[in-house]
Protein backbone atom coordinates (compact mmCIF):
# COMPACT_ATOMS: atom_id res chain seq x y z
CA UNK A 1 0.00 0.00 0.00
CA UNK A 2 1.14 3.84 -0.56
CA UNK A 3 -0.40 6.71 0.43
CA UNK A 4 -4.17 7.07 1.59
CA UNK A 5 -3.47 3.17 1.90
CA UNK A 6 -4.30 2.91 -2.34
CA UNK A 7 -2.04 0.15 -3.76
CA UNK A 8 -0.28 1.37 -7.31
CA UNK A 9 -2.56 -0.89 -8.58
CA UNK A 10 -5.80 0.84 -7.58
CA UNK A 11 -4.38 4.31 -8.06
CA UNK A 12 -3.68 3.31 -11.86
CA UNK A 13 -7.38 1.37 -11.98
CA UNK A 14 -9.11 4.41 -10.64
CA UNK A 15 -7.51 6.71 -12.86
CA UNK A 16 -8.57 4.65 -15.88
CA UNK A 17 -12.39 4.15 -14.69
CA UNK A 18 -11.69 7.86 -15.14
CA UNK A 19 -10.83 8.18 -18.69
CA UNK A 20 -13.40 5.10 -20.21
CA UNK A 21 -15.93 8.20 -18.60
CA UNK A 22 -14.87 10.46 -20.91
CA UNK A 23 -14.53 7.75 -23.39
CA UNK A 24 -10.55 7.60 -23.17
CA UNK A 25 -9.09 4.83 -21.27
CA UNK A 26 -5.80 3.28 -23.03
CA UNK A 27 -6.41 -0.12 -21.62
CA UNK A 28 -8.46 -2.95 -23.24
CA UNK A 29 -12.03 -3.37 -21.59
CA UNK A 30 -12.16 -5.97 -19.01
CA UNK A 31 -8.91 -5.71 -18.06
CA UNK A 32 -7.32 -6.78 -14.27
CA UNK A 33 -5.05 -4.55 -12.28
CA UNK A 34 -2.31 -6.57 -10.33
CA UNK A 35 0.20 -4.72 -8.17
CA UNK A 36 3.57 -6.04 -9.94
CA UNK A 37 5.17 -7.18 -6.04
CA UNK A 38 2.41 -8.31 -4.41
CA UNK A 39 3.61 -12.51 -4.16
CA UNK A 40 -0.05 -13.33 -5.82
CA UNK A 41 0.45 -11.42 -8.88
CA UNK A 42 1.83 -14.48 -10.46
CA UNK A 43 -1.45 -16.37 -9.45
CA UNK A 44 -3.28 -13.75 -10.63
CA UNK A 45 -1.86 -13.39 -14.00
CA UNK A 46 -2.33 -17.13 -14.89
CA UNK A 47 -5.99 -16.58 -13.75
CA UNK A 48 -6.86 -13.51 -15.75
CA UNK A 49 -4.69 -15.21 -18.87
CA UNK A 50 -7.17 -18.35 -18.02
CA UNK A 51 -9.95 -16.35 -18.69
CA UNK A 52 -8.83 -14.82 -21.86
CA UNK A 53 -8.80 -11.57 -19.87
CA UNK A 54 -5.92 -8.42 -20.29
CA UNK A 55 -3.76 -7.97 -17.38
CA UNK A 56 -2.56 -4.19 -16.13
CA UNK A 57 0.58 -4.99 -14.18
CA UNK A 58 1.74 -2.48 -12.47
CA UNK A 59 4.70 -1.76 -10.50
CA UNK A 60 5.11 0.07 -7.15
CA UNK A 61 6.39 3.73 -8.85
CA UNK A 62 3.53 3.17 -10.79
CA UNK A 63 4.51 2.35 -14.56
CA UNK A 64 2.37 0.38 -16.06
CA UNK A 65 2.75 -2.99 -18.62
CA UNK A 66 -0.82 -4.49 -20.41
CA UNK A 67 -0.34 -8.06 -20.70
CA UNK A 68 -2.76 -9.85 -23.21
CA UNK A 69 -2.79 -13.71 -23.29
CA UNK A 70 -2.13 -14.99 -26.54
CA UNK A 71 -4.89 -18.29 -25.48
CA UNK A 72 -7.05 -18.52 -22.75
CA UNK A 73 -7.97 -22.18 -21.25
């Protein structure tokens, strides 16, 4: 967690809820956000790839990788 107790993660999700308002966001629809350290991310990654869904990964200063799975399950 970082300031306010908002994960890098949720800071990068919240700003993006924020552009698809205004019709803008630069990351594919249904995507997860996964905080880069956290020791679940890999978990997490396999699970979103599972479900055919894009991954946000993002790392604690806040930069940014979207990760698309080239197959789901």
């Amino acid at each position: 967690m970082s300031q306010n107790g908002t994960s890098p993660a949720m800071r990068v999700m919240n700003e993006a809820i924020d552009l698809a308002i205004d019709g803008r966001s630069p990351y594919p629809d249904g995507s997860e956000f996964i905080d880069a350290e956290k020791p679940w991310a890999g978990e997490a990654i396999a699970r979103a790839a599972d479900e055919g869904r894009p991954v946000v990964l993002v790392s604690a200063d806040g930069t940014s990788r979207t990760l698309i799975a080239a197959n789901g399950r």
